[in-house]
C-alpha atoms as a PDB file:
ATOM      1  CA  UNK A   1      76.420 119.989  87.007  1.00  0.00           C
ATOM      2  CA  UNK A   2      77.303 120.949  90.563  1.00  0.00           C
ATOM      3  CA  UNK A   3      80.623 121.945  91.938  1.00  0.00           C
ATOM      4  CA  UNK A   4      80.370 120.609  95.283  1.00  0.00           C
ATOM      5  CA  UNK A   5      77.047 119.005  97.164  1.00  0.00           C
ATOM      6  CA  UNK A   6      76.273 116.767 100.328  1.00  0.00           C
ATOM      7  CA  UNK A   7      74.339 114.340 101.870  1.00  0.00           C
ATOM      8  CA  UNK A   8      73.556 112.654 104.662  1.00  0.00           C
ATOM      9  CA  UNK A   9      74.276 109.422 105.544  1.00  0.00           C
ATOM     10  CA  UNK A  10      72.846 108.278 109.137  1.00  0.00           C
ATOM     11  CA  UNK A  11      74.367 110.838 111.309  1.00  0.00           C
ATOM     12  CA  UNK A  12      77.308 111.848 109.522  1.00  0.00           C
ATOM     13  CA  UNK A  13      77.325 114.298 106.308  1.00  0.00           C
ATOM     14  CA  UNK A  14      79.374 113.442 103.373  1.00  0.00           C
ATOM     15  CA  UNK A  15      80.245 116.405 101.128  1.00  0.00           C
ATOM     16  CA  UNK A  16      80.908 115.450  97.617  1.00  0.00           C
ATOM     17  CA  UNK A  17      83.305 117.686  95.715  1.00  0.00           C
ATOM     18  CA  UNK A  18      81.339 116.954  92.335  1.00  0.00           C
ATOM     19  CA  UNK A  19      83.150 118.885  89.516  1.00  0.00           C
ATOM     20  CA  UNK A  20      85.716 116.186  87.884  1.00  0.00           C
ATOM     21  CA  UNK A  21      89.022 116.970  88.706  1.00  0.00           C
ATOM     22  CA  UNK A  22      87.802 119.407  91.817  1.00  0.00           C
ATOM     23  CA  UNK A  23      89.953 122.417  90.570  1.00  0.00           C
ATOM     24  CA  UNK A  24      89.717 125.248  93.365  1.00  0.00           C
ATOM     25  CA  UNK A  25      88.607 128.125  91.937  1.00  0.00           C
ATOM     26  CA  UNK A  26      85.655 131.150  93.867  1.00  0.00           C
ATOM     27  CA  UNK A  27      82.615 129.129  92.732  1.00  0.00           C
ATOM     28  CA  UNK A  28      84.341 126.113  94.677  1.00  0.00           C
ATOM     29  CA  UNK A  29      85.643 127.631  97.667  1.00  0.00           C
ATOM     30  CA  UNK A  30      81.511 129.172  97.861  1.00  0.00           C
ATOM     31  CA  UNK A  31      80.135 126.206  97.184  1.00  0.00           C
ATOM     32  CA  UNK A  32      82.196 124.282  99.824  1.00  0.00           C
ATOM     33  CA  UNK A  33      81.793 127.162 102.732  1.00  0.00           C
ATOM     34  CA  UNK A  34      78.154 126.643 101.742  1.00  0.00           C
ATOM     35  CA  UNK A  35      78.008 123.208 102.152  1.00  0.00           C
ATOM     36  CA  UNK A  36      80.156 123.112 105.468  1.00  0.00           C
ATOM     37  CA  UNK A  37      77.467 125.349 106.640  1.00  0.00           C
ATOM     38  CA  UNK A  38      74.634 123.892 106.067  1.00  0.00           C
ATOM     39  CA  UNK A  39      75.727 120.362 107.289  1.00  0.00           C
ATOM     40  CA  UNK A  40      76.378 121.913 110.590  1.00  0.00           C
ATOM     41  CA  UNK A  41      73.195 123.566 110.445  1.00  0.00           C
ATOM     42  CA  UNK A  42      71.905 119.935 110.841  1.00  0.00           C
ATOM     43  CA  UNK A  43      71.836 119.521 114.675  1.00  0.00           C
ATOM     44  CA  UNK A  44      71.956 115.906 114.227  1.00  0.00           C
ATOM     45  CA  UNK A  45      75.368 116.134 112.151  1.00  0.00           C
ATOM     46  CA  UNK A  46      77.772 114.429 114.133  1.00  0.00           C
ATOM     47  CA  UNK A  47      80.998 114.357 111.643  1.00  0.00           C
ATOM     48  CA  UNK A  48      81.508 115.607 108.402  1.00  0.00           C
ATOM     49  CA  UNK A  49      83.311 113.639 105.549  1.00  0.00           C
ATOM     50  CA  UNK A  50      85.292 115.216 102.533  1.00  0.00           C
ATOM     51  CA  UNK A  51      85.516 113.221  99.244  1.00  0.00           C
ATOM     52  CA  UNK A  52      85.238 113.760  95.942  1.00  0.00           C
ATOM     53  CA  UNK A  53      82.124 111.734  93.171  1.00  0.00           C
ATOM     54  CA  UNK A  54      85.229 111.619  90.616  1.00  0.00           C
ATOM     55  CA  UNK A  55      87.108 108.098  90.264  1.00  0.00           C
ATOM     56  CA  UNK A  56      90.535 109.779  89.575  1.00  0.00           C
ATOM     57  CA  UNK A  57      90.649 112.798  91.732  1.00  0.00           C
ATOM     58  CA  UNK A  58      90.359 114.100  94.963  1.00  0.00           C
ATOM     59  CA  UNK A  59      91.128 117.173  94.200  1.00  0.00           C
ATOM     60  CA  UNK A  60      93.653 118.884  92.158  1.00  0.00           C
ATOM     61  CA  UNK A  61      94.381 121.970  93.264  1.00  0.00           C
ATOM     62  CA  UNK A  62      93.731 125.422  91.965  1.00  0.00           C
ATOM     63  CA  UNK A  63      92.154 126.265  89.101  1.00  0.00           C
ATOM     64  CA  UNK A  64      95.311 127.766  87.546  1.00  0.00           C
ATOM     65  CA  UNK A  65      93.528 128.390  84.436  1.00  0.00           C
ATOM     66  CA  UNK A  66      90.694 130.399  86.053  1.00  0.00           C
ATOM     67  CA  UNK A  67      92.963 132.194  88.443  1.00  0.00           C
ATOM     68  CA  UNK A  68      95.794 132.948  85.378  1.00  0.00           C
ATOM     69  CA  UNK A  69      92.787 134.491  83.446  1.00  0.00           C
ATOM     70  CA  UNK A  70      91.215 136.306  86.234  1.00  0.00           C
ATOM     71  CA  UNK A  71      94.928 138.112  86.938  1.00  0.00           C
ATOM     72  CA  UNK A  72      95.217 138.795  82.925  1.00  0.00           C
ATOM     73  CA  UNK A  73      91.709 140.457  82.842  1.00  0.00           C
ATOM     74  CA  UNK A  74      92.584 142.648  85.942  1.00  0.00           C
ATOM     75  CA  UNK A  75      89.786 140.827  87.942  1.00  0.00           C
ATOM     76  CA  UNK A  76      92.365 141.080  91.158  1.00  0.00           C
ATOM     77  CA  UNK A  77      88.852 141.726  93.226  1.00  0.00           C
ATOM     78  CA  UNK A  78      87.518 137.925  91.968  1.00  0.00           C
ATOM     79  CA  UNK A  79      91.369 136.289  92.571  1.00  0.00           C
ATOM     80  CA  UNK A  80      91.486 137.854  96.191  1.00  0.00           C
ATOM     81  CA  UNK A  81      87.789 136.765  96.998  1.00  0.00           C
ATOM     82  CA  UNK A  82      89.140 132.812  96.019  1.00  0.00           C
ATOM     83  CA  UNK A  83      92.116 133.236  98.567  1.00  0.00           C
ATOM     84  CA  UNK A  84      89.809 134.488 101.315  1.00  0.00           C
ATOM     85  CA  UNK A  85      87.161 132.528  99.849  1.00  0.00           C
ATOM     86  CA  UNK A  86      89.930 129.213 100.481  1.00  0.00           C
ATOM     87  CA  UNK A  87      90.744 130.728 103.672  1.00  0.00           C
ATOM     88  CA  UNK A  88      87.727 130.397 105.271  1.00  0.00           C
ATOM     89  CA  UNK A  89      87.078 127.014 104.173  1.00  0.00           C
ATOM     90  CA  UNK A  90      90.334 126.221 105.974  1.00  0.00           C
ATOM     91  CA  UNK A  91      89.511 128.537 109.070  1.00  0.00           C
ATOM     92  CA  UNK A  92      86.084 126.380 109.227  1.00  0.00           C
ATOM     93  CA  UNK A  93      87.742 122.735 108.821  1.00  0.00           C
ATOM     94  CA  UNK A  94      89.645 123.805 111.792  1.00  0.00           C
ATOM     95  CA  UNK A  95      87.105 124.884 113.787  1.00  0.00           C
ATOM     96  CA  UNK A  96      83.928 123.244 113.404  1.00  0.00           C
ATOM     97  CA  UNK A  97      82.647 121.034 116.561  1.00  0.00           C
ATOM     98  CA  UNK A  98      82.193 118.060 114.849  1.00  0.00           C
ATOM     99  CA  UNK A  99      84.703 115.873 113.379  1.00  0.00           C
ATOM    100  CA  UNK A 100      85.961 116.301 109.615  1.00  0.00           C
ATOM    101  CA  UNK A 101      87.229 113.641 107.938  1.00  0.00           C
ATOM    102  CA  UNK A 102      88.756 113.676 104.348  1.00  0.00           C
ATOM    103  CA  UNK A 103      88.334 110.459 102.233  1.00  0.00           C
ATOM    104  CA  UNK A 104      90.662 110.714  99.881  1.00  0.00           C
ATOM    105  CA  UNK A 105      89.922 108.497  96.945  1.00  0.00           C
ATOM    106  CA  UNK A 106      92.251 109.777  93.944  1.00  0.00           C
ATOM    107  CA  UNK A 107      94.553 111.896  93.665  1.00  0.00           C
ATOM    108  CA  UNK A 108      94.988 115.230  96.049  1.00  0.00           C
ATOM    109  CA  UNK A 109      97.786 117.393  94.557  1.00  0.00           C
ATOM    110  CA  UNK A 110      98.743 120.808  96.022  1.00  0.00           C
ATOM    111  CA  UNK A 111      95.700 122.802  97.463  1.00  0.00           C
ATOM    112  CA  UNK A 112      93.632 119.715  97.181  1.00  0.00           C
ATOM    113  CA  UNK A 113      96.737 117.996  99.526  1.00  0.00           C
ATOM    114  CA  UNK A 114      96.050 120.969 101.916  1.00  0.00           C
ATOM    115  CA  UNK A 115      92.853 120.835 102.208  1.00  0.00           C
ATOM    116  CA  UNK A 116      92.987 117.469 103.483  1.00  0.00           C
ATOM    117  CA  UNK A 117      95.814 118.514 105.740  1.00  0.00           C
ATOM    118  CA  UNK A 118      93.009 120.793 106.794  1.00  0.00           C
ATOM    119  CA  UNK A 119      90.580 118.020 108.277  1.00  0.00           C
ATOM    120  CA  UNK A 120      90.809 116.574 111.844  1.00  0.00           C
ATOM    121  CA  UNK A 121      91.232 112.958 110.067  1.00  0.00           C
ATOM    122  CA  UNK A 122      92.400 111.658 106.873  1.00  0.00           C
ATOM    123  CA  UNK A 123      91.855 107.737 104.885  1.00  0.00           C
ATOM    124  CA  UNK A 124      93.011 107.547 101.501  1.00  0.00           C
ATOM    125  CA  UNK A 125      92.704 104.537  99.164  1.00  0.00           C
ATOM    126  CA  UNK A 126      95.423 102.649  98.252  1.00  0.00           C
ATOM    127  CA  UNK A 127      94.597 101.500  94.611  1.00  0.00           C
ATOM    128  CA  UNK A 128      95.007 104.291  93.028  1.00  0.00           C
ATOM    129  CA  UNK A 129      96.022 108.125  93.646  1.00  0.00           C
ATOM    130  CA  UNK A 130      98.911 110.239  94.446  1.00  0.00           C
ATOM    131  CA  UNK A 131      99.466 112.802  97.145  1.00  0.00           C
ATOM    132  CA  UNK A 132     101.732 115.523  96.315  1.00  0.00           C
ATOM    133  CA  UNK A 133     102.693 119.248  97.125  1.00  0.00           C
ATOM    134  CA  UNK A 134     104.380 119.806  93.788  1.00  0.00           C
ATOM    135  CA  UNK A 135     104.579 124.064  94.589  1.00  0.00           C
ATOM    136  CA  UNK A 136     107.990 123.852  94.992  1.00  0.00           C
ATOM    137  CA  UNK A 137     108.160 122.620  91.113  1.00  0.00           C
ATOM    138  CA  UNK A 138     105.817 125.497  90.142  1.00  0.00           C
ATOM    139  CA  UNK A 139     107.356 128.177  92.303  1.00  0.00           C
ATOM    140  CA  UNK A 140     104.193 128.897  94.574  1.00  0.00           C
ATOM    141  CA  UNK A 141     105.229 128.938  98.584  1.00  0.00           C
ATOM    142  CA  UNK A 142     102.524 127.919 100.709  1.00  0.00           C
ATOM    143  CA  UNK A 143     101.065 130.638 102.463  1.00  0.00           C
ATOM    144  CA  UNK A 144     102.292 130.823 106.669  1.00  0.00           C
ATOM    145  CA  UNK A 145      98.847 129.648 107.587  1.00  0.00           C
ATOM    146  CA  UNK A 146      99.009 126.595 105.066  1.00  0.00           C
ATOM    147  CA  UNK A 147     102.264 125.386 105.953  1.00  0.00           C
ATOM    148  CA  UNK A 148     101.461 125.423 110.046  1.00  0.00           C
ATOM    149  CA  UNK A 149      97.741 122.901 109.639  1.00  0.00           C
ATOM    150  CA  UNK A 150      99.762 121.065 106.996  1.00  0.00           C
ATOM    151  CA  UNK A 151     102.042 120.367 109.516  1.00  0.00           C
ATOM    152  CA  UNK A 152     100.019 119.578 111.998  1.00  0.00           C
ATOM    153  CA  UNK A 153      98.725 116.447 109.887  1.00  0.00           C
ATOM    154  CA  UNK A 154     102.589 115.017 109.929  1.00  0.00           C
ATOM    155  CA  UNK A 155     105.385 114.163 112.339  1.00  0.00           C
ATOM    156  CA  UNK A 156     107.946 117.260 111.070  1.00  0.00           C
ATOM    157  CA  UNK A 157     110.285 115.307 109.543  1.00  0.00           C
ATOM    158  CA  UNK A 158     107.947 113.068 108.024  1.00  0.00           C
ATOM    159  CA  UNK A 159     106.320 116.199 105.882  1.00  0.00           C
ATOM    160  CA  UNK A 160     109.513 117.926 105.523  1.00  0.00           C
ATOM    161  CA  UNK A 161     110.337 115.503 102.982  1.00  0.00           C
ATOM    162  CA  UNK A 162     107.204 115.793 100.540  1.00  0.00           C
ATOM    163  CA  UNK A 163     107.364 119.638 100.958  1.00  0.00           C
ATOM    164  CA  UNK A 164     110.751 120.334  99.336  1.00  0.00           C
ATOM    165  CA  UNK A 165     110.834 117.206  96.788  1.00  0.00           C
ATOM    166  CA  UNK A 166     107.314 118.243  95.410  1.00  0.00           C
ATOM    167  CA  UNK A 167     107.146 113.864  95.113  1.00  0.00           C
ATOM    168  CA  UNK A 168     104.218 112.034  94.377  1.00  0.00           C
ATOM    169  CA  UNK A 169     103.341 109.663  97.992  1.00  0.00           C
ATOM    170  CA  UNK A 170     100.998 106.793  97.841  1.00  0.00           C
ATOM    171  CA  UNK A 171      98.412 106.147 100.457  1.00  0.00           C
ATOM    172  CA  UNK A 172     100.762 103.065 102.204  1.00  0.00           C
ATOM    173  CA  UNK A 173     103.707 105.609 102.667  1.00  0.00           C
ATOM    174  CA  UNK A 174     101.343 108.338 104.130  1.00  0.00           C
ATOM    175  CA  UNK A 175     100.029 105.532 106.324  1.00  0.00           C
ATOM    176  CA  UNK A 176     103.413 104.109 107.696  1.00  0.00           C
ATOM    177  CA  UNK A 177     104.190 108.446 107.782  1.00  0.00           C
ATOM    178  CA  UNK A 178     100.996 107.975 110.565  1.00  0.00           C
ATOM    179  CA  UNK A 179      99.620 110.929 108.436  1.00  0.00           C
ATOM    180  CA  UNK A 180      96.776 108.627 107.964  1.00  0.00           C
ATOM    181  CA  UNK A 181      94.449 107.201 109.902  1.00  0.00           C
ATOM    182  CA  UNK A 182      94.035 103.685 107.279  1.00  0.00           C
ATOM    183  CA  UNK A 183      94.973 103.058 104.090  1.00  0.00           C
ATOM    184  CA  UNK A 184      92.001 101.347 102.417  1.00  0.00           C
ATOM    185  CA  UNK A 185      92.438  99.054  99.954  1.00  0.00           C
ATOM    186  CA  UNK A 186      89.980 100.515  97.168  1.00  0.00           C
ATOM    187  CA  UNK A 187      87.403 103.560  96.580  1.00  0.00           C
ATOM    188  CA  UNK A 188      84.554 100.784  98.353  1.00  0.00           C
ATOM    189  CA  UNK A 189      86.652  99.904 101.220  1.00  0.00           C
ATOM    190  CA  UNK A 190      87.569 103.638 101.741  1.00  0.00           C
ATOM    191  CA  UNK A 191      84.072 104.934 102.257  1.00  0.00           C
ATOM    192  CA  UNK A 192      82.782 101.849 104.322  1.00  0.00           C
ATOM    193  CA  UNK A 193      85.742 102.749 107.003  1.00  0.00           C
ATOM    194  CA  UNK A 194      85.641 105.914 106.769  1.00  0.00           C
ATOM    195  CA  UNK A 195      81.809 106.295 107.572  1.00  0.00           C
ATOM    196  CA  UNK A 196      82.271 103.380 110.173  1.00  0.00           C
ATOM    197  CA  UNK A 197      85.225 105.788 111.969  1.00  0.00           C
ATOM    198  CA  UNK A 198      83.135 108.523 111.699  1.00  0.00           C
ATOM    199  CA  UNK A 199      79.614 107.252 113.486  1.00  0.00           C
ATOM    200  CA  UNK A 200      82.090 106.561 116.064  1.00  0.00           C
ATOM    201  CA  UNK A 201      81.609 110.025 116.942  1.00  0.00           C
ATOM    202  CA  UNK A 202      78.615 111.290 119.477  1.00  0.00           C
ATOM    203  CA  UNK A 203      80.210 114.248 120.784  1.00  0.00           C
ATOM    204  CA  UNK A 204      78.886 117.415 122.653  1.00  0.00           C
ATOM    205  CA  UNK A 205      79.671 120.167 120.446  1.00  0.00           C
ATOM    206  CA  UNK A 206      80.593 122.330 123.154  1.00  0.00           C
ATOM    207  CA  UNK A 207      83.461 120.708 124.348  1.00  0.00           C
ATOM    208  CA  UNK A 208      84.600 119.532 120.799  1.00  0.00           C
ATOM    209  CA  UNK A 209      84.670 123.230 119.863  1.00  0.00           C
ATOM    210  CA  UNK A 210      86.633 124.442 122.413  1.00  0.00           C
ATOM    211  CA  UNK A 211      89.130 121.540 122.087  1.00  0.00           C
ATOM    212  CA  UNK A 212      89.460 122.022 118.232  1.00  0.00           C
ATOM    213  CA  UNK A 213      90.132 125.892 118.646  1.00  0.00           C
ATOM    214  CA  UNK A 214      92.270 125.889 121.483  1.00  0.00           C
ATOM    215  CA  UNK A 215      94.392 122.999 119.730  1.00  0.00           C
ATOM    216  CA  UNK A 216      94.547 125.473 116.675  1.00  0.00           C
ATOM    217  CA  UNK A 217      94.554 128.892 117.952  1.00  0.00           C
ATOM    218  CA  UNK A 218      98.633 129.625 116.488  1.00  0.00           C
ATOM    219  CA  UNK A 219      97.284 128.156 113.229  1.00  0.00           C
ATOM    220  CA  UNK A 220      94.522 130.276 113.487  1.00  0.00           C
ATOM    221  CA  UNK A 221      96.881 133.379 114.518  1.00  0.00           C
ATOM    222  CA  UNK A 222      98.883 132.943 111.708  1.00  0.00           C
ATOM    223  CA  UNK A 223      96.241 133.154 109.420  1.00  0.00           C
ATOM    224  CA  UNK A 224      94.879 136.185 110.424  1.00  0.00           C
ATOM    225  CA  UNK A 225      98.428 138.149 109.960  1.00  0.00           C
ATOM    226  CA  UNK A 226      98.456 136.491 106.183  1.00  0.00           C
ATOM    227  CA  UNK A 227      95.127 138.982 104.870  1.00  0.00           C
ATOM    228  CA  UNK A 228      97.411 141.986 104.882  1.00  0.00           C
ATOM    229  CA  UNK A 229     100.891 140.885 104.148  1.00  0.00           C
ATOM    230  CA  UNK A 230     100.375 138.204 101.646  1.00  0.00           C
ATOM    231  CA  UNK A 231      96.293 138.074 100.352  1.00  0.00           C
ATOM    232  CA  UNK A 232      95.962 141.615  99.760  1.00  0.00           C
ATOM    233  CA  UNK A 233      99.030 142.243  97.308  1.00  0.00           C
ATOM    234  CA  UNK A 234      98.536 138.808  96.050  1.00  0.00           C
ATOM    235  CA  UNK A 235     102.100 137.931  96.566  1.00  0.00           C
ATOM    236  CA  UNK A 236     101.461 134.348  95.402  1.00  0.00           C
ATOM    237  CA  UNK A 237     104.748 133.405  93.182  1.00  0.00           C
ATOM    238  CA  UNK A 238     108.165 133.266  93.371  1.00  0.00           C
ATOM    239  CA  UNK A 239     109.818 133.604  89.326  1.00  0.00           C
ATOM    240  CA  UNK A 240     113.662 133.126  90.287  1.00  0.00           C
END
Protein backbone atom coordinates (compact mmCIF):
# COMPACT_ATOMS: atom_id res chain seq x y z
CA UNK A 1 0.00 0.00 0.00
CA UNK A 2 1.40 3.46 -0.62
CA UNK A 3 1.74 6.29 1.78
CA UNK A 4 1.24 9.10 -0.44
CA UNK A 5 1.01 9.09 -4.57
CA UNK A 6 -0.23 11.51 -7.44
CA UNK A 7 -1.68 11.95 -10.56
CA UNK A 8 -2.48 14.02 -13.07
CA UNK A 9 -5.53 15.29 -13.98
CA UNK A 10 -5.48 17.70 -17.22
CA UNK A 11 -3.03 20.23 -16.13
CA UNK A 12 -3.24 20.15 -12.55
CA UNK A 13 -1.60 17.29 -10.21
CA UNK A 14 -3.56 15.85 -7.45
CA UNK A 15 -1.47 14.24 -4.69
CA UNK A 16 -3.27 11.60 -2.82
CA UNK A 17 -2.21 11.09 0.78
CA UNK A 18 -3.07 7.22 0.51
CA UNK A 19 -2.32 5.64 3.96
CA UNK A 20 -5.88 5.66 5.91
CA UNK A 21 -5.86 8.02 8.49
CA UNK A 22 -2.60 9.96 6.86
CA UNK A 23 -0.60 9.86 10.21
CA UNK A 24 2.71 12.01 9.66
CA UNK A 25 5.42 10.10 10.38
CA UNK A 26 9.45 10.11 8.08
CA UNK A 27 8.13 7.68 5.45
CA UNK A 28 5.23 10.36 4.94
CA UNK A 29 6.93 13.53 5.11
CA UNK A 30 9.53 11.52 2.16
CA UNK A 31 6.96 10.36 0.36
CA UNK A 32 5.15 13.77 0.16
CA UNK A 33 8.57 15.93 -0.57
CA UNK A 34 8.85 13.25 -3.25
CA UNK A 35 5.74 13.68 -4.71
CA UNK A 36 5.76 17.63 -4.54
CA UNK A 37 8.83 17.16 -6.54
CA UNK A 38 8.10 15.29 -9.08
CA UNK A 39 4.74 17.05 -9.94
CA UNK A 40 6.71 20.15 -10.43
CA UNK A 41 9.08 18.33 -12.41
CA UNK A 42 6.09 18.17 -14.87
CA UNK A 43 6.52 21.45 -16.86
CA UNK A 44 2.99 21.28 -17.77
CA UNK A 45 1.86 21.23 -13.93
CA UNK A 46 0.02 24.23 -13.47
CA UNK A 47 -1.42 23.74 -9.69
CA UNK A 48 -1.05 21.17 -7.33
CA UNK A 49 -3.98 19.72 -5.18
CA UNK A 50 -3.65 18.07 -1.62
CA UNK A 51 -6.27 15.45 -0.57
CA UNK A 52 -6.37 12.45 0.93
CA UNK A 53 -8.02 8.57 -0.99
CA UNK A 54 -9.49 7.96 2.70
CA UNK A 55 -13.38 8.77 3.22
CA UNK A 56 -12.85 9.86 6.91
CA UNK A 57 -9.60 11.63 7.00
CA UNK A 58 -7.62 14.20 5.69
CA UNK A 59 -5.10 13.81 7.71
CA UNK A 60 -4.59 13.27 11.30
CA UNK A 61 -1.65 14.45 12.41
CA UNK A 62 1.51 12.85 13.65
CA UNK A 63 2.13 9.55 13.98
CA UNK A 64 2.37 9.76 17.80
CA UNK A 65 2.79 6.15 18.01
CA UNK A 66 5.78 6.01 15.61
CA UNK A 67 7.35 9.14 16.94
CA UNK A 68 6.67 7.92 20.95
CA UNK A 69 8.53 4.66 19.91
CA UNK A 70 11.23 6.17 17.93
CA UNK A 71 12.09 8.59 21.24
CA UNK A 72 11.82 5.26 23.59
CA UNK A 73 14.31 3.32 21.32
CA UNK A 74 16.78 6.34 21.31
CA UNK A 75 16.22 6.71 17.48
CA UNK A 76 16.44 10.77 18.17
CA UNK A 77 18.42 10.73 14.54
CA UNK A 78 14.94 9.14 12.77
CA UNK A 79 12.49 11.69 15.08
CA UNK A 80 14.68 14.79 14.01
CA UNK A 81 14.81 13.65 10.24
CA UNK A 82 10.53 13.67 10.48
CA UNK A 83 10.66 17.36 11.86
CA UNK A 84 13.02 18.48 9.11
CA UNK A 85 11.58 15.96 6.97
CA UNK A 86 7.86 18.06 7.83
CA UNK A 87 9.72 21.15 7.51
CA UNK A 88 10.55 21.00 4.18
CA UNK A 89 7.31 19.87 3.03
CA UNK A 90 6.07 23.12 4.58
CA UNK A 91 9.11 25.25 3.24
CA UNK A 92 8.03 23.73 -0.36
CA UNK A 93 4.07 24.39 -0.04
CA UNK A 94 5.19 27.87 0.48
CA UNK A 95 7.29 28.24 -2.17
CA UNK A 96 6.52 26.36 -5.13
CA UNK A 97 5.44 28.52 -8.40
CA UNK A 98 2.41 26.94 -8.97
CA UNK A 99 -0.63 27.06 -6.96
CA UNK A 100 -1.34 24.45 -4.03
CA UNK A 101 -4.53 23.77 -3.10
CA UNK A 102 -5.65 21.47 -0.16
CA UNK A 103 -9.00 19.58 -0.59
CA UNK A 104 -9.87 18.73 2.50
CA UNK A 105 -12.37 15.93 2.52
CA UNK A 106 -12.41 14.48 6.26
CA UNK A 107 -11.09 15.33 8.99
CA UNK A 108 -7.57 17.45 9.34
CA UNK A 109 -6.60 17.50 13.06
CA UNK A 110 -3.34 19.10 14.30
CA UNK A 111 -0.35 18.69 11.81
CA UNK A 112 -2.76 17.53 9.21
CA UNK A 113 -4.72 21.21 10.07
CA UNK A 114 -1.24 22.78 9.39
CA UNK A 115 -0.45 21.40 6.60
CA UNK A 116 -3.39 22.72 4.98
CA UNK A 117 -2.70 26.05 6.58
CA UNK A 118 0.42 25.42 4.56
CA UNK A 119 -1.24 25.58 0.95
CA UNK A 120 -1.92 28.82 -1.02
CA UNK A 121 -5.80 27.67 -1.05
CA UNK A 122 -8.00 25.58 0.96
CA UNK A 123 -11.96 23.77 0.13
CA UNK A 124 -13.15 21.46 2.60
CA UNK A 125 -16.38 19.43 2.43
CA UNK A 126 -19.07 20.12 4.45
CA UNK A 127 -20.69 16.62 5.09
CA UNK A 128 -18.50 15.35 7.10
CA UNK A 129 -15.03 16.23 8.93
CA UNK A 130 -13.65 18.29 11.63
CA UNK A 131 -10.83 20.78 11.68
CA UNK A 132 -9.05 21.11 14.83
CA UNK A 133 -5.63 22.13 16.49
CA UNK A 134 -6.25 20.10 19.62
CA UNK A 135 -2.13 20.70 20.83
CA UNK A 136 -3.16 22.80 23.36
CA UNK A 137 -5.17 19.61 24.90
CA UNK A 138 -2.04 17.45 24.41
CA UNK A 139 0.52 19.97 25.55
CA UNK A 140 2.52 20.28 22.15
CA UNK A 141 3.11 24.25 21.13
CA UNK A 142 3.31 24.74 17.58
CA UNK A 143 6.63 25.38 16.48
CA UNK A 144 7.34 29.61 15.57
CA UNK A 145 7.35 28.70 11.93
CA UNK A 146 3.91 26.75 12.22
CA UNK A 147 2.09 29.22 14.06
CA UNK A 148 3.18 32.33 11.50
CA UNK A 149 1.72 30.19 7.80
CA UNK A 150 -1.09 29.03 10.08
CA UNK A 151 -1.84 32.39 10.53
CA UNK A 152 -1.53 33.52 7.45
CA UNK A 153 -4.56 31.19 6.33
CA UNK A 154 -6.94 33.26 8.99
CA UNK A 155 -7.99 36.79 9.85
CA UNK A 156 -6.02 36.87 13.58
CA UNK A 157 -8.80 36.84 15.55
CA UNK A 158 -10.60 34.44 13.60
CA UNK A 159 -7.66 31.63 14.33
CA UNK A 160 -6.96 32.88 17.68
CA UNK A 161 -9.99 31.22 18.73
CA UNK A 162 -9.38 27.51 17.41
CA UNK A 163 -5.72 27.79 18.64
CA UNK A 164 -6.31 28.09 22.40
CA UNK A 165 -9.80 26.08 22.61
CA UNK A 166 -8.17 23.06 20.73
CA UNK A 167 -12.31 22.91 19.26
CA UNK A 168 -13.40 20.86 16.60
CA UNK A 169 -14.65 23.62 13.39
CA UNK A 170 -16.75 22.43 10.59
CA UNK A 171 -16.12 23.38 7.03
CA UNK A 172 -19.29 26.22 7.10
CA UNK A 173 -17.59 28.00 10.14
CA UNK A 174 -14.09 27.94 8.44
CA UNK A 175 -15.92 29.27 5.40
CA UNK A 176 -17.88 32.24 7.04
CA UNK A 177 -13.99 32.52 9.09
CA UNK A 178 -13.00 33.30 5.02
CA UNK A 179 -10.30 30.64 5.89
CA UNK A 180 -11.80 28.89 3.01
CA UNK A 181 -12.12 29.43 -0.28
CA UNK A 182 -15.86 27.12 -0.57
CA UNK A 183 -17.36 24.88 1.48
CA UNK A 184 -18.52 22.01 -0.74
CA UNK A 185 -21.31 20.21 0.00
CA UNK A 186 -19.85 16.50 -0.21
CA UNK A 187 -16.42 14.55 -1.02
CA UNK A 188 -17.90 14.74 -5.11
CA UNK A 189 -18.69 18.31 -5.03
CA UNK A 190 -15.32 19.06 -3.27
CA UNK A 191 -13.06 17.66 -5.94
CA UNK A 192 -15.19 18.92 -9.00
CA UNK A 193 -14.58 22.69 -7.53
CA UNK A 194 -11.62 22.30 -6.44
CA UNK A 195 -10.07 21.01 -9.82
CA UNK A 196 -12.40 23.61 -11.64
CA UNK A 197 -10.55 26.56 -9.26
CA UNK A 198 -7.47 25.14 -9.92
CA UNK A 199 -7.36 24.93 -14.07
CA UNK A 200 -8.13 28.44 -13.48
CA UNK A 201 -4.56 28.80 -13.12
CA UNK A 202 -2.05 29.39 -16.33
CA UNK A 203 0.58 31.20 -14.65
CA UNK A 204 4.30 31.99 -15.54
CA UNK A 205 6.22 30.37 -12.94
CA UNK A 206 8.57 33.07 -12.73
CA UNK A 207 6.53 35.63 -11.49
CA UNK A 208 4.38 33.22 -9.29
CA UNK A 209 7.65 32.29 -7.56
CA UNK A 210 8.79 35.43 -6.74
CA UNK A 211 5.32 36.55 -5.52
CA UNK A 212 4.89 33.38 -3.28
CA UNK A 213 8.44 33.91 -1.63
CA UNK A 214 8.45 37.44 -1.21
CA UNK A 215 4.80 37.14 0.37
CA UNK A 216 6.45 34.49 2.76
CA UNK A 217 9.93 35.44 3.32
CA UNK A 218 9.23 36.23 7.58
CA UNK A 219 7.53 32.81 7.51
CA UNK A 220 10.32 31.53 5.85
CA UNK A 221 12.82 33.48 8.33
CA UNK A 222 11.29 32.11 11.14
CA UNK A 223 11.73 28.79 10.12
CA UNK A 224 15.15 28.82 9.55
CA UNK A 225 15.95 30.15 13.33
CA UNK A 226 13.60 26.99 14.57
CA UNK A 227 16.57 24.05 13.30
CA UNK A 228 18.78 25.10 16.17
CA UNK A 229 16.66 26.29 18.98
CA UNK A 230 13.76 24.00 18.84
CA UNK A 231 14.46 20.81 16.06
CA UNK A 232 17.76 19.97 17.26
CA UNK A 233 17.02 19.41 21.12
CA UNK A 234 13.66 18.22 20.16
CA UNK A 235 11.99 20.52 22.53
CA UNK A 236 8.55 19.36 21.35
CA UNK A 237 6.32 19.17 24.76
CA UNK A 238 5.32 21.08 27.42
CA UNK A 239 4.35 18.43 30.78
CA UNK A 240 3.07 21.24 33.31
Amino acid sequence: MSVVKWEKSGNTAIIWMDNGANTQNLLFAQELGRCLDEALEDTETHAIVLTSSDEKSFSQGVDVQWMGQALAENRIDDAKAFMYGMSEVFRKLLTLPVPTIAAINGHAFGNGAILSCACDFRFMRSDRGYFCFPEVDLGIPFLPGMLAFVKKAFAYDQFYDLYLTGRRAKAPELADRKMLVKACENTETLMSETLAFAATFAKKRGIFGIHKARAHKSILDIMDSEDTEIIESLALFVTD
